[in-house]
C-alpha atoms as a PDB file:
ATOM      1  CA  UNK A   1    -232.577 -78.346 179.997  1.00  0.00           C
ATOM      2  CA  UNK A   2    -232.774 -80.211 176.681  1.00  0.00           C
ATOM      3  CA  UNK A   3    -229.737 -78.158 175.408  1.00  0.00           C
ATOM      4  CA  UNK A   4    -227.756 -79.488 178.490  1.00  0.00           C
ATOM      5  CA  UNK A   5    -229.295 -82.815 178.087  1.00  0.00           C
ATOM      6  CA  UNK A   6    -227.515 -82.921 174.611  1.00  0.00           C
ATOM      7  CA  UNK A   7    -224.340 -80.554 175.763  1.00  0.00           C
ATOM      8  CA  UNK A   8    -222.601 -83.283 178.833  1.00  0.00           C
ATOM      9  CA  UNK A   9    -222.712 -86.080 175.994  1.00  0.00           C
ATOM     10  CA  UNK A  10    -221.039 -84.515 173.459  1.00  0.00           C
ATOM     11  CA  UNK A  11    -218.524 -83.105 176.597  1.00  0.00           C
ATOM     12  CA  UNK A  12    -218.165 -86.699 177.591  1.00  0.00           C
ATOM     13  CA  UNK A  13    -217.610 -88.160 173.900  1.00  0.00           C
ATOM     14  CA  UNK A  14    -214.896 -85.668 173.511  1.00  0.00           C
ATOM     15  CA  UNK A  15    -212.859 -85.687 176.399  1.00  0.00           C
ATOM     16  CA  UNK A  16    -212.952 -89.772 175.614  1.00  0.00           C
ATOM     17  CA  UNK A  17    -211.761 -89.263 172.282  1.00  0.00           C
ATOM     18  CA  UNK A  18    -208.865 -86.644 173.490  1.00  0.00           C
ATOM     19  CA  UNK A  19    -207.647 -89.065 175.969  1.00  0.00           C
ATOM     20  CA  UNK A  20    -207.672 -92.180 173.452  1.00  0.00           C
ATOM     21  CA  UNK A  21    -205.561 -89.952 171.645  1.00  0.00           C
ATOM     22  CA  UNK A  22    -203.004 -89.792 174.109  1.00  0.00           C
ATOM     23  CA  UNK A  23    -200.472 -92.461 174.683  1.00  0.00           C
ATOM     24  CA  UNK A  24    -197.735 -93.422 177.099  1.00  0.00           C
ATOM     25  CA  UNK A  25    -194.452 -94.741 175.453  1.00  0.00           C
ATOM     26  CA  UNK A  26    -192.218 -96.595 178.743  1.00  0.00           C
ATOM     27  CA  UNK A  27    -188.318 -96.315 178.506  1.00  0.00           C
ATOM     28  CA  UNK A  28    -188.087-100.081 177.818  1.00  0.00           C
ATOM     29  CA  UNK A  29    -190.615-100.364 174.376  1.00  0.00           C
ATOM     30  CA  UNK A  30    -190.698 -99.018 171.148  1.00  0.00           C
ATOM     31  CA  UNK A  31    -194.221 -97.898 169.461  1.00  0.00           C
ATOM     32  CA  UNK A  32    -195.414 -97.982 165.695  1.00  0.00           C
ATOM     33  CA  UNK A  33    -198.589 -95.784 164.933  1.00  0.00           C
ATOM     34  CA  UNK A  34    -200.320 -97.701 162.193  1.00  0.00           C
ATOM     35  CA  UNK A  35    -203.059 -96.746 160.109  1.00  0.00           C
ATOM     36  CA  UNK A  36    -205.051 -98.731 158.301  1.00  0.00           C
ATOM     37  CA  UNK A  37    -202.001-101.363 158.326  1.00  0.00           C
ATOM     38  CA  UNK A  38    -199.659 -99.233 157.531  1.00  0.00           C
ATOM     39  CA  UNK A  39    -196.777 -97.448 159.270  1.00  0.00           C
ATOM     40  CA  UNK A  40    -197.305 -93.565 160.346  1.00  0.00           C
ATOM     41  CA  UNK A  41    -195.436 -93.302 162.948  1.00  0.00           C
ATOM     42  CA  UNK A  42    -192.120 -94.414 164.700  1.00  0.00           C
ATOM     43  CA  UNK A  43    -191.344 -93.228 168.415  1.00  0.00           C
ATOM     44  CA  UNK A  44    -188.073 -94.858 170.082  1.00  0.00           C
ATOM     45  CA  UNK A  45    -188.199 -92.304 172.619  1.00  0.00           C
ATOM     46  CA  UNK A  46    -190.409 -92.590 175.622  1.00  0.00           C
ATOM     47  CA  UNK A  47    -192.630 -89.912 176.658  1.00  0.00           C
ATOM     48  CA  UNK A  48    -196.150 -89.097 175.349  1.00  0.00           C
ATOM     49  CA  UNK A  49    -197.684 -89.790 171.664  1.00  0.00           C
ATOM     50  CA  UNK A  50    -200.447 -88.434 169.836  1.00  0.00           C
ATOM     51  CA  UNK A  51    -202.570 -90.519 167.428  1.00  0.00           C
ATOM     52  CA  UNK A  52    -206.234 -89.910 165.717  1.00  0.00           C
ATOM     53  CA  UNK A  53    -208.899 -92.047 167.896  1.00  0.00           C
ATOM     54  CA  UNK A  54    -210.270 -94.412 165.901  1.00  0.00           C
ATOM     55  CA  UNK A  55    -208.060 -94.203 162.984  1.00  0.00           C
ATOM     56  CA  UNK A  56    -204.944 -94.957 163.931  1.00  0.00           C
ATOM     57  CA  UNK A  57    -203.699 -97.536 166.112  1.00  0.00           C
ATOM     58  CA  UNK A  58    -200.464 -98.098 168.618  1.00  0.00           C
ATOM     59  CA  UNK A  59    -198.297-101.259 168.536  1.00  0.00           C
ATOM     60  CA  UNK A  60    -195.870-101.931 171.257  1.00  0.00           C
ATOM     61  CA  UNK A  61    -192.459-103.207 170.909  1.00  0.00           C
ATOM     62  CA  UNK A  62    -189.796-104.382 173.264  1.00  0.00           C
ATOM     63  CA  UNK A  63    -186.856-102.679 173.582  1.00  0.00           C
ATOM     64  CA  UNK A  64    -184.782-104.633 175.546  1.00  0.00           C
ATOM     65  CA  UNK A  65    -182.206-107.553 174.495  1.00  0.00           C
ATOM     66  CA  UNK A  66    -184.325-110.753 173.994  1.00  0.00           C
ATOM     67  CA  UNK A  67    -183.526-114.289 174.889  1.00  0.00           C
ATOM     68  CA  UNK A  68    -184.069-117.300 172.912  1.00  0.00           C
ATOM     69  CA  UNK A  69    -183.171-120.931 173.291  1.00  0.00           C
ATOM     70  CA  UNK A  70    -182.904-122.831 170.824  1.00  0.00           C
ATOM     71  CA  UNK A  71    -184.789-126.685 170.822  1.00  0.00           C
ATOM     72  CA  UNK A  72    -182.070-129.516 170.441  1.00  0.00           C
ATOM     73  CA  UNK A  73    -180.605-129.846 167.143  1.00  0.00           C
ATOM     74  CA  UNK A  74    -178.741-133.067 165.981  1.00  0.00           C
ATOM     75  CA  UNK A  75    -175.922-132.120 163.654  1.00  0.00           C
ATOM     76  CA  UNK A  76    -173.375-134.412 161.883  1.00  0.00           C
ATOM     77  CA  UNK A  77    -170.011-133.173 161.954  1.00  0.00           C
ATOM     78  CA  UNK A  78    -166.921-134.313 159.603  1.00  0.00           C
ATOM     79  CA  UNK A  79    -166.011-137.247 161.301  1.00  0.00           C
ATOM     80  CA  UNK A  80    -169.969-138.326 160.866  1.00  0.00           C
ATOM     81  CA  UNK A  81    -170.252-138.601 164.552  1.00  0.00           C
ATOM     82  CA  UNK A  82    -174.023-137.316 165.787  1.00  0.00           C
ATOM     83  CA  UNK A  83    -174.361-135.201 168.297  1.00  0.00           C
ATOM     84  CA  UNK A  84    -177.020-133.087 170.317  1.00  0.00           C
ATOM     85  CA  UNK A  85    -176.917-129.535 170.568  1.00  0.00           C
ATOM     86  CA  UNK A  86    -178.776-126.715 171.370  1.00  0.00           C
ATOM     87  CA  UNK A  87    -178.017-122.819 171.525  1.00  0.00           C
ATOM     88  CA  UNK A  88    -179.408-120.078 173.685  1.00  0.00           C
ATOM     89  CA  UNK A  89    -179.246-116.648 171.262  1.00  0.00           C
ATOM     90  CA  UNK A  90    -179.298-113.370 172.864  1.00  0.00           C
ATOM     91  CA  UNK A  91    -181.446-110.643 169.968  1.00  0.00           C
ATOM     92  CA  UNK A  92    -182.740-107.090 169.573  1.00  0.00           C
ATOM     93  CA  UNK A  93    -185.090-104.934 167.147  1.00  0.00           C
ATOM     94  CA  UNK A  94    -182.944-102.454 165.852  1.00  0.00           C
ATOM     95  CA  UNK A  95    -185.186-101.334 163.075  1.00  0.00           C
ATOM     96  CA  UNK A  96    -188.998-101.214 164.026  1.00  0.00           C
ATOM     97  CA  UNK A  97    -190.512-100.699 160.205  1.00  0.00           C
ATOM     98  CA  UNK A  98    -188.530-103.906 158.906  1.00  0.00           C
ATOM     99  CA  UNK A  99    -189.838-106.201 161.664  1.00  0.00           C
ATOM    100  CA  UNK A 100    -192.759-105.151 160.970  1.00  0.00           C
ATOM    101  CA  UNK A 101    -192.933-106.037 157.296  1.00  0.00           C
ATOM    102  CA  UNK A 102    -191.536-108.536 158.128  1.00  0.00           C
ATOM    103  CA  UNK A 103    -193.252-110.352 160.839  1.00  0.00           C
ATOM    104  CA  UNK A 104    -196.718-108.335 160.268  1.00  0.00           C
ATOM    105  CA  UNK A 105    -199.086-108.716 163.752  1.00  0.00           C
ATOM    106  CA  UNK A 106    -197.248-111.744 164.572  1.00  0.00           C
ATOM    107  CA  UNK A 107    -194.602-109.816 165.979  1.00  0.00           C
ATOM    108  CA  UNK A 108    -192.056-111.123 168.695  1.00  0.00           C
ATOM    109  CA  UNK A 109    -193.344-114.780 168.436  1.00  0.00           C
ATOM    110  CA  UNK A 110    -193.421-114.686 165.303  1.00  0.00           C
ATOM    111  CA  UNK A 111    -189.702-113.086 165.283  1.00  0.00           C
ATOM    112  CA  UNK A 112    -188.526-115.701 167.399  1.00  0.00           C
ATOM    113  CA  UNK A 113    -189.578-118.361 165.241  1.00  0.00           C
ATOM    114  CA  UNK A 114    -187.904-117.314 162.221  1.00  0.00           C
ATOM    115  CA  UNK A 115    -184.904-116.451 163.874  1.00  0.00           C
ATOM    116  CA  UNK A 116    -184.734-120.266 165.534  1.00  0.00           C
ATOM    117  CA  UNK A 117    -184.879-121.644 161.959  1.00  0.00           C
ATOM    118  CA  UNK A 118    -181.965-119.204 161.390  1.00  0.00           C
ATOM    119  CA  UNK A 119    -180.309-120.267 163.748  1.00  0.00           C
ATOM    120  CA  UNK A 120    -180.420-123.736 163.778  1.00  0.00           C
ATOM    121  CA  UNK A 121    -179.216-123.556 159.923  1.00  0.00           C
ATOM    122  CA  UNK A 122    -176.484-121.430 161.042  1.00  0.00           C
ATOM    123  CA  UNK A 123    -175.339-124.448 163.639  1.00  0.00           C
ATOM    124  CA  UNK A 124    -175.749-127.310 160.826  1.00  0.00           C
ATOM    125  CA  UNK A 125    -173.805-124.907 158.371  1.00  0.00           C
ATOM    126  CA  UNK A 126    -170.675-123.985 160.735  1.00  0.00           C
ATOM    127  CA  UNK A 127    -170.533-127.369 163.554  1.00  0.00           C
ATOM    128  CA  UNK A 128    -171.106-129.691 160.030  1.00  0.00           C
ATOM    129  CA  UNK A 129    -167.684-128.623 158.594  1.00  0.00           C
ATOM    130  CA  UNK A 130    -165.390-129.028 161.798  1.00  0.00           C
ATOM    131  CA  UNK A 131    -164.952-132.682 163.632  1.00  0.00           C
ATOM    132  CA  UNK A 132    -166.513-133.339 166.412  1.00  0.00           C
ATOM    133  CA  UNK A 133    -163.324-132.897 168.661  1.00  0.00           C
ATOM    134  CA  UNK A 134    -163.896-128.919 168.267  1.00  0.00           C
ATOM    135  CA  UNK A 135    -167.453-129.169 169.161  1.00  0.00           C
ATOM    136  CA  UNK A 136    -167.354-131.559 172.627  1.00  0.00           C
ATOM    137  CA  UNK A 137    -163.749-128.726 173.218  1.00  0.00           C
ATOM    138  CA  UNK A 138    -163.769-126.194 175.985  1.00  0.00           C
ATOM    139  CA  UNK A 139    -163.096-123.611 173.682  1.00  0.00           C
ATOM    140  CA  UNK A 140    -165.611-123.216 171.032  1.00  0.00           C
ATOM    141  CA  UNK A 141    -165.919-119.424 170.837  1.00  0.00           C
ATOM    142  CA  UNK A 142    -164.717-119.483 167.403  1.00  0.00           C
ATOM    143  CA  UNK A 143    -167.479-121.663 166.255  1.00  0.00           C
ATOM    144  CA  UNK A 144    -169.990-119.582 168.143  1.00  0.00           C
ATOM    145  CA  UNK A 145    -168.586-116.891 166.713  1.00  0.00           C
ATOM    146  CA  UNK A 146    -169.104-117.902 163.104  1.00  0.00           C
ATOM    147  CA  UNK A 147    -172.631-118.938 164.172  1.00  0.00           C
ATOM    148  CA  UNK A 148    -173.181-115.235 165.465  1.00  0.00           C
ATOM    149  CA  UNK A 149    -171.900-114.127 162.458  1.00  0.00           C
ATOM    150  CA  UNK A 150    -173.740-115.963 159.819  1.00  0.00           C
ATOM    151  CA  UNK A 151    -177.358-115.612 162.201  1.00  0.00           C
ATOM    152  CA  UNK A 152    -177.163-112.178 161.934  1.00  0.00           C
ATOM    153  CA  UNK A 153    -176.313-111.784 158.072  1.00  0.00           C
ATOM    154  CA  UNK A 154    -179.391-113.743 157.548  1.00  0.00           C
ATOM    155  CA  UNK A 155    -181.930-111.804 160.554  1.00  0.00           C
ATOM    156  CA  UNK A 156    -180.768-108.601 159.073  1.00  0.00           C
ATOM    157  CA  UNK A 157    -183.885-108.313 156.745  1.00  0.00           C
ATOM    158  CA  UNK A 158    -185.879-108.795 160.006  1.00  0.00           C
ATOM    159  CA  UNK A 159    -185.298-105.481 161.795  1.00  0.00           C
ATOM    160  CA  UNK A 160    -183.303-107.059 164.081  1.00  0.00           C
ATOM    161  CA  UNK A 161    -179.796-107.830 165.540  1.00  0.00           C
ATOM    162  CA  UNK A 162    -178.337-111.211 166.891  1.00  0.00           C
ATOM    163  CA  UNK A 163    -176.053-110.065 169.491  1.00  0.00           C
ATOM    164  CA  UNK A 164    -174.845-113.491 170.861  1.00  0.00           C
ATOM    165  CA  UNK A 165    -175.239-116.849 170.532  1.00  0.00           C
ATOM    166  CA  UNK A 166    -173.824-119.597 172.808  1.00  0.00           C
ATOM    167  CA  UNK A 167    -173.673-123.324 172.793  1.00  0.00           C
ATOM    168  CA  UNK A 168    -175.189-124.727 175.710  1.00  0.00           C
ATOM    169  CA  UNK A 169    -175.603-128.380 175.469  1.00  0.00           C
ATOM    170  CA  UNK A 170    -173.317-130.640 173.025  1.00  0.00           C
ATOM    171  CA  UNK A 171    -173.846-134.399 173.599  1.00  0.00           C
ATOM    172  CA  UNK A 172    -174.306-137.852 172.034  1.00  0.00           C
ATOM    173  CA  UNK A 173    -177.494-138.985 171.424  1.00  0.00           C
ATOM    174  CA  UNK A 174    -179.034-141.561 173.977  1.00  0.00           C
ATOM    175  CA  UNK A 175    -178.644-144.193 171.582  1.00  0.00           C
ATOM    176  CA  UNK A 176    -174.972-143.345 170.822  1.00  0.00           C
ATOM    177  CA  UNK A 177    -173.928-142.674 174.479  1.00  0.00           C
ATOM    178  CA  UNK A 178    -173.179-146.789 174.873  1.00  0.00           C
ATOM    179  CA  UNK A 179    -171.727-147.276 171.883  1.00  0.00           C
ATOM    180  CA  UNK A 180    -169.152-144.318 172.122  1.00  0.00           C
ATOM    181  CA  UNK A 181    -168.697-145.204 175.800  1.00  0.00           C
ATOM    182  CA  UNK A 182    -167.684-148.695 174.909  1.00  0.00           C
ATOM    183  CA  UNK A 183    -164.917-147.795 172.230  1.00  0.00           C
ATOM    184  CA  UNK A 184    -163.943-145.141 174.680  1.00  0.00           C
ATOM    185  CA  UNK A 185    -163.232-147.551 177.021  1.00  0.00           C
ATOM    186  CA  UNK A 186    -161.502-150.209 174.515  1.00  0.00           C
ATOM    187  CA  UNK A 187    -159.474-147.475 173.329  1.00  0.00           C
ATOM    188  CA  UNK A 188    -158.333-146.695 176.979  1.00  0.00           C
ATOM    189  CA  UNK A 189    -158.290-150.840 177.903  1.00  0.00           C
ATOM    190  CA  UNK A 190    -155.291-150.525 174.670  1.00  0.00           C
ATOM    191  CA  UNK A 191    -153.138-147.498 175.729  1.00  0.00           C
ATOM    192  CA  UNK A 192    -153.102-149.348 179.153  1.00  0.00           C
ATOM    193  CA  UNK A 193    -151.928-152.624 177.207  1.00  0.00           C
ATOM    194  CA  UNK A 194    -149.586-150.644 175.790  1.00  0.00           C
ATOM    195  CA  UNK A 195    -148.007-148.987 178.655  1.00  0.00           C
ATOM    196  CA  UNK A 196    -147.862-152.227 180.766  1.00  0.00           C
ATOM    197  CA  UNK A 197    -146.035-153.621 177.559  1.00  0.00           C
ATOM    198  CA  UNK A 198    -144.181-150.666 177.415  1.00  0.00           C
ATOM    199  CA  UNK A 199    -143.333-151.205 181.550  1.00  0.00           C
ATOM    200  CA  UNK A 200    -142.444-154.656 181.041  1.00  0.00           C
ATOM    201  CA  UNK A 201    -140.250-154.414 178.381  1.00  0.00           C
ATOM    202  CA  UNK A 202    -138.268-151.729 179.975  1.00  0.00           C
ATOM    203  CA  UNK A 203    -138.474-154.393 183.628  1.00  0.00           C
ATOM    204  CA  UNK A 204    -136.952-156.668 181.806  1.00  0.00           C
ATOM    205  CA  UNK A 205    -134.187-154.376 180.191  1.00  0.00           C
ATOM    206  CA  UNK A 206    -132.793-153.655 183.438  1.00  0.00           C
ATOM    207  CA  UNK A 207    -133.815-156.919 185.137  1.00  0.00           C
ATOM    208  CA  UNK A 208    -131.429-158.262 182.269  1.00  0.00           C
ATOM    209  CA  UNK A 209    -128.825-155.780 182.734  1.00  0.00           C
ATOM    210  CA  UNK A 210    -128.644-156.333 186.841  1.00  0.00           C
ATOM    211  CA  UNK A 211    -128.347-160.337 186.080  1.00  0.00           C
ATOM    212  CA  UNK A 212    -125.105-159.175 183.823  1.00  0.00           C
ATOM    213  CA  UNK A 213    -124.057-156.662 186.069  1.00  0.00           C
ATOM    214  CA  UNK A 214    -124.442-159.453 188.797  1.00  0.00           C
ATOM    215  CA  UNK A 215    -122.700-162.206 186.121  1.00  0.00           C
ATOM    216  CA  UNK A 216    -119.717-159.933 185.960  1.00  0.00           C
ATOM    217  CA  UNK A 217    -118.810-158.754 189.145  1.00  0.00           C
ATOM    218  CA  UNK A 218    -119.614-162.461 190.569  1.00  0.00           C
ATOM    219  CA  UNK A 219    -117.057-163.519 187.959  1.00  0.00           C
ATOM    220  CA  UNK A 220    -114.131-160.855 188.891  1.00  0.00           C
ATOM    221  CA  UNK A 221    -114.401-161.287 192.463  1.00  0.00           C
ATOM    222  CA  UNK A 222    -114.096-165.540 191.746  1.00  0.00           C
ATOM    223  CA  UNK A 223    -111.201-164.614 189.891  1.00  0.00           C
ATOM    224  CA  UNK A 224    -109.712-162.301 192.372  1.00  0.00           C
ATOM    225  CA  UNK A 225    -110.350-164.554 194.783  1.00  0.00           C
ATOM    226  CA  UNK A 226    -108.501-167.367 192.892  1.00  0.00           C
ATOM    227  CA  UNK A 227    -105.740-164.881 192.120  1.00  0.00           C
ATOM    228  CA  UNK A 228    -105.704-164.168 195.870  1.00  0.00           C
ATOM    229  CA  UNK A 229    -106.152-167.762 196.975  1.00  0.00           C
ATOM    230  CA  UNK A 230    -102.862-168.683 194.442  1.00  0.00           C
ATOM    231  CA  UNK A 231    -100.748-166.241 195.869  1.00  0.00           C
ATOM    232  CA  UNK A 232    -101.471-167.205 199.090  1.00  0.00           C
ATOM    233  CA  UNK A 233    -100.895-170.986 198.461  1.00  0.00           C
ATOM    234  CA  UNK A 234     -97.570-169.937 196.634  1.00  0.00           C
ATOM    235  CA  UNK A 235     -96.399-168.508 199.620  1.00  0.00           C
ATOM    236  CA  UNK A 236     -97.411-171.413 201.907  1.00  0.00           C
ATOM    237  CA  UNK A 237     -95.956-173.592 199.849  1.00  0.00           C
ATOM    238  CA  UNK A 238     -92.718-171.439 199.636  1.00  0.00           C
ATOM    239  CA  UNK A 239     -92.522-170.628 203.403  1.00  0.00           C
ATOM    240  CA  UNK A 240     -93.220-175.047 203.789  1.00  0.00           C
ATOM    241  CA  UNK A 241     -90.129-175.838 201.690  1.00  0.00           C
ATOM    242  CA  UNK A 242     -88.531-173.235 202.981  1.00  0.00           C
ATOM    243  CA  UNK A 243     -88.910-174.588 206.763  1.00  0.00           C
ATOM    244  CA  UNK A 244     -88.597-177.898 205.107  1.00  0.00           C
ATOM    245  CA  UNK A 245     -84.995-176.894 203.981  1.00  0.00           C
ATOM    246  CA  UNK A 246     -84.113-175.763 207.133  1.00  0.00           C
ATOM    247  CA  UNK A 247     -84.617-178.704 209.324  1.00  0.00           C
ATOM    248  CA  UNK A 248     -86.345-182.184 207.664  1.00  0.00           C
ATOM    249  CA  UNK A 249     -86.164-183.620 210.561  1.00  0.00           C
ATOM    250  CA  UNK A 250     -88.483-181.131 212.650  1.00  0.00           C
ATOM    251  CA  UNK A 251     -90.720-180.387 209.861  1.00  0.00           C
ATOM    252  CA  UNK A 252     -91.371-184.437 209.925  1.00  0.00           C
ATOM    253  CA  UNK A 253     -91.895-184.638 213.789  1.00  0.00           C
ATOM    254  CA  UNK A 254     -94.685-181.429 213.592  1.00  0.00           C
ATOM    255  CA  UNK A 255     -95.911-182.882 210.729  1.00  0.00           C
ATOM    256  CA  UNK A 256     -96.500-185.974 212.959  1.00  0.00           C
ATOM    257  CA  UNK A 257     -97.451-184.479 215.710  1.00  0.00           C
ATOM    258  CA  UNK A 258    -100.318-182.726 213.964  1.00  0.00           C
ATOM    259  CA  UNK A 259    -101.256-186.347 212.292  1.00  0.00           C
ATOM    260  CA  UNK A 260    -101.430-188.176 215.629  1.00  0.00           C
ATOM    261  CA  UNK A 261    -104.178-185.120 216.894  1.00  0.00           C
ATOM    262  CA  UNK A 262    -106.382-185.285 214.265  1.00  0.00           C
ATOM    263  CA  UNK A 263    -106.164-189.468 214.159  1.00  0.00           C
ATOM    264  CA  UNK A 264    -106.680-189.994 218.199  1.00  0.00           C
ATOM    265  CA  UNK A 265    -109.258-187.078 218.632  1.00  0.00           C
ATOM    266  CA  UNK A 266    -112.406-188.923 220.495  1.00  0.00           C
ATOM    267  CA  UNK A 267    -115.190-189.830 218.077  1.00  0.00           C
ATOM    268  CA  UNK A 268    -113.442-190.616 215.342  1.00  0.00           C
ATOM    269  CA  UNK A 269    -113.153-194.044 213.262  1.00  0.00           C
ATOM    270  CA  UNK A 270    -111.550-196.406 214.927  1.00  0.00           C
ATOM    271  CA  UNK A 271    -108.249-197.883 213.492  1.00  0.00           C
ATOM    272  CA  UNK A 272    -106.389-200.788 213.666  1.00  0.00           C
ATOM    273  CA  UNK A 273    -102.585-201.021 212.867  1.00  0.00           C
ATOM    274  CA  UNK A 274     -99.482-202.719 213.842  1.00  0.00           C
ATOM    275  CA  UNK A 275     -97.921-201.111 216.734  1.00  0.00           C
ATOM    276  CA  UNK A 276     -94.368-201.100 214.959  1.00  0.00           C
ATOM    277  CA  UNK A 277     -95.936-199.258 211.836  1.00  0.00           C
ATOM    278  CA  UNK A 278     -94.205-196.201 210.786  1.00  0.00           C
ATOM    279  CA  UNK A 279     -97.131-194.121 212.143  1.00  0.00           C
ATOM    280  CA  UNK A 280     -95.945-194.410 215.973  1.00  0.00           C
ATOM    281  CA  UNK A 281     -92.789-193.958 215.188  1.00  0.00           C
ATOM    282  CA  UNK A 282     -92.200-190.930 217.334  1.00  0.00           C
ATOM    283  CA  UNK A 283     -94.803-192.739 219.877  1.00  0.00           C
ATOM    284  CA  UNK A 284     -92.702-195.902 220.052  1.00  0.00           C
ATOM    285  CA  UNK A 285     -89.016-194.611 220.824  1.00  0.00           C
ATOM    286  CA  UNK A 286     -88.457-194.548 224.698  1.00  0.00           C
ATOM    287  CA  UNK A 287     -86.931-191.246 224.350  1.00  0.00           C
ATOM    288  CA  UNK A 288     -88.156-190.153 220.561  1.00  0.00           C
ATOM    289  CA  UNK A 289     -85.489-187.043 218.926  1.00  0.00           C
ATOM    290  CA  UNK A 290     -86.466-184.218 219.443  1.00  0.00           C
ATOM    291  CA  UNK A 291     -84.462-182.153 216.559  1.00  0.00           C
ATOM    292  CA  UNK A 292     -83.721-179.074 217.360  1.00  0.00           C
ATOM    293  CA  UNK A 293     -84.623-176.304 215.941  1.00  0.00           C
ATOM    294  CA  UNK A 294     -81.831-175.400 212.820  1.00  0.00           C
ATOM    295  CA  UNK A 295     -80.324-172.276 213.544  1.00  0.00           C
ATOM    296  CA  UNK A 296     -80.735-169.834 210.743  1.00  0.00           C
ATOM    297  CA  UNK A 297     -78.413-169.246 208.024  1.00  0.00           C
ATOM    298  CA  UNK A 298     -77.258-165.888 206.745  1.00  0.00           C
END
C-alpha cells in the first residue's frame, strides 16, 4: 500500500510532464521554442511539437498578413502647403528569428510600433518632395509605391515584409480648410471675370460687326433706291415732255383738270380769287376747248 501510495504520484507527475511537452502548432501561427531566452527551435509548419517541460518554452506567432493604420501625419510638401494624411499598411513575419531579436517579448505590438515610425518617415520622405497637386490626385499609386518601397528596405531587419501600403486620408488641416477654401473660391470668382470679359468682348465684336453689316446694306439699298427712284423720275419726266410735245394744249387742260380736284375737294382751305383769274379759265368759257387728242406721228 505505501509503495502504491508513492507509485500513482510519480504516474501522475509524469504523464503531466509528457503532455506539457506536447504542443499544437494551428495552420495560421508560427512557433519559436526558446530556452532560456534563446532560440531552439523554429516550426512554420503546423502539426505537433515537442519541447522539454520546464525548460523550454513556446512562443506563438501570427502567420497571417497583418493590418496597420497609421495615426494622422501632417507632411509639408514642395509647394509648403500642409496637409493631413494617414496610411493603412498591410505586413507579414517572414523571418521568425529576426523579429525576434528584434522585437524580444514585445512581439507584434511591439512590431507594429516600429514599423508605424517607419512608415510615417517613409510618407514625410516621398509626399515632402512632390507638390501637393500629386498628393490631393486620384492617382497616387506611384507615391504609394515608393512609400512601399522605402518601408520595406527599412522593416527588413525586423523579420518582416511590408506588402502594401495605401493612402487613405489626404486633407487640409482644420485650420487651413478656410483659408484654402477662400483663395479657391477667389481664384474661381477670377476665371469667371475672365470669361464674362472674354464673352463680352467677343458680344461686342459681332454686335459691332451686325451694326456695319446693318450700316452697309442700309446704305446700298438707299442708293439703289435713289438709283431706282432717278430712273423712274427720268422716265416720267421723258414720257411728260413727251405728251407735252404731242399736244400743249391737252396736257394744259388735264393738268387743270387735276388742279381744280385737288383745290375744290371739301375740307380744304378756303380761297378767295377773282372769278376772271387764269385759274377758271377752262371753268369760265361757255363751251371751254376741248383739244383733241394729237394723233400720233410716225
Amino acid at each position: 500500500m505505501a509503495k502504491a501510495a508513492f507509485i500513482l504520484p510519480g504516474v501522475f507527475l509524469l504523464g503531466a510532464l509528457a503532455l506539457s511537452s506536447v504542443f499544437v502548432v494551428d495552420e495560421r501561427e508560427k512557433v519559436l521554442v526558446l530556452q532560456f531566452g534563446q532560440v531552439r527551435q523554429e516550426i512554420n509548419t503546423p502539426g505537433l511539437g515537442f519541447k522539454i517541460p520546464l525548460i523550454q518554452e513556446v512562443v506563438r506567432y501570427e502567420d497571417r498578413i497583418l493590418g496597420l493604420p497609421t495615426q494622422p501625419l501632417e507632411v509639408t510638401p514642395l509647394d509648403d502647403r500642409r496637409l493631413v494624411v494617414d496610411a493603412f499598411a498591410r505586413w507579414r513575419i517572414v523571418n521568425l528569428v529576426d523579429f525576434r531579436e528584434a522585437v524580444g517579448p514585445g512581439g507584434t505590438d511591439a512590431a507594429q510600433s516600429r514599423l508605424d515610425r517607419i512608415i510615417n518617415a517613409a510618407i514625410r520622405e516621398v509626399l515632402g518632395s512632390v507638390p501637393s497637386g500629386a498628393v490631393l490626385s486620384e492617382d497616387r499609386t506611384g507615391l504609394m509605391n515608393k512609400i512601399r518601397d522605402i518601408a520595406r528596405r527599412e522593416a527588413a531587419s525586423l523579420g518582416v515584409d511590408v506588402i502594401d501600403v495605401r493612402l487613405t486620408r489626404t486633407d487640409l488641416p482644420d485650420q487651413n480648410l478656410a483659408a484654402t477654401f477662400a483663395r479657391m473660391r477667389a481664384e474661381r470668382e477670377r476665371e469667371a471675370a475672365d470669361e464674362i470679359a472674354r464673352g463680352n468682348e467677343a458680344a461686342s465684336r459681332v454686335r459691332a460687326t451686325a451694326d456695319r453689316t446693318v450700316v452697309e446694306v442700309t446704305s446700298e439699298a438707299r442708293k439703289q433706291a435713289e438709283v431706282i427712284r432717278g430712273e423712274a423720275d427720268a422716265q416720267r419726266n421723258a414720257i411728260y415732255a413727251e405728251a407735252f410735245g404731242r399736244d400743249p394744249e391737252f396736257f394744259a387742260f388735264t393738268r387743270s383738270l387735276t388742279a381744280y380736284d385737288r383745290a375744290l375737294t371739301a375740307g380744304n382751305s378756303s380761297i378767295v380769287m377773282s372769278p376772271d383769274s387764269t385759274f377758271f379759265t377752262y371753268l369760265r368759257s361757255e363751251q371751254p376747248p376741248v383739244p383733241a387728242l394729237a394723233a400720233p406721228q410716225d
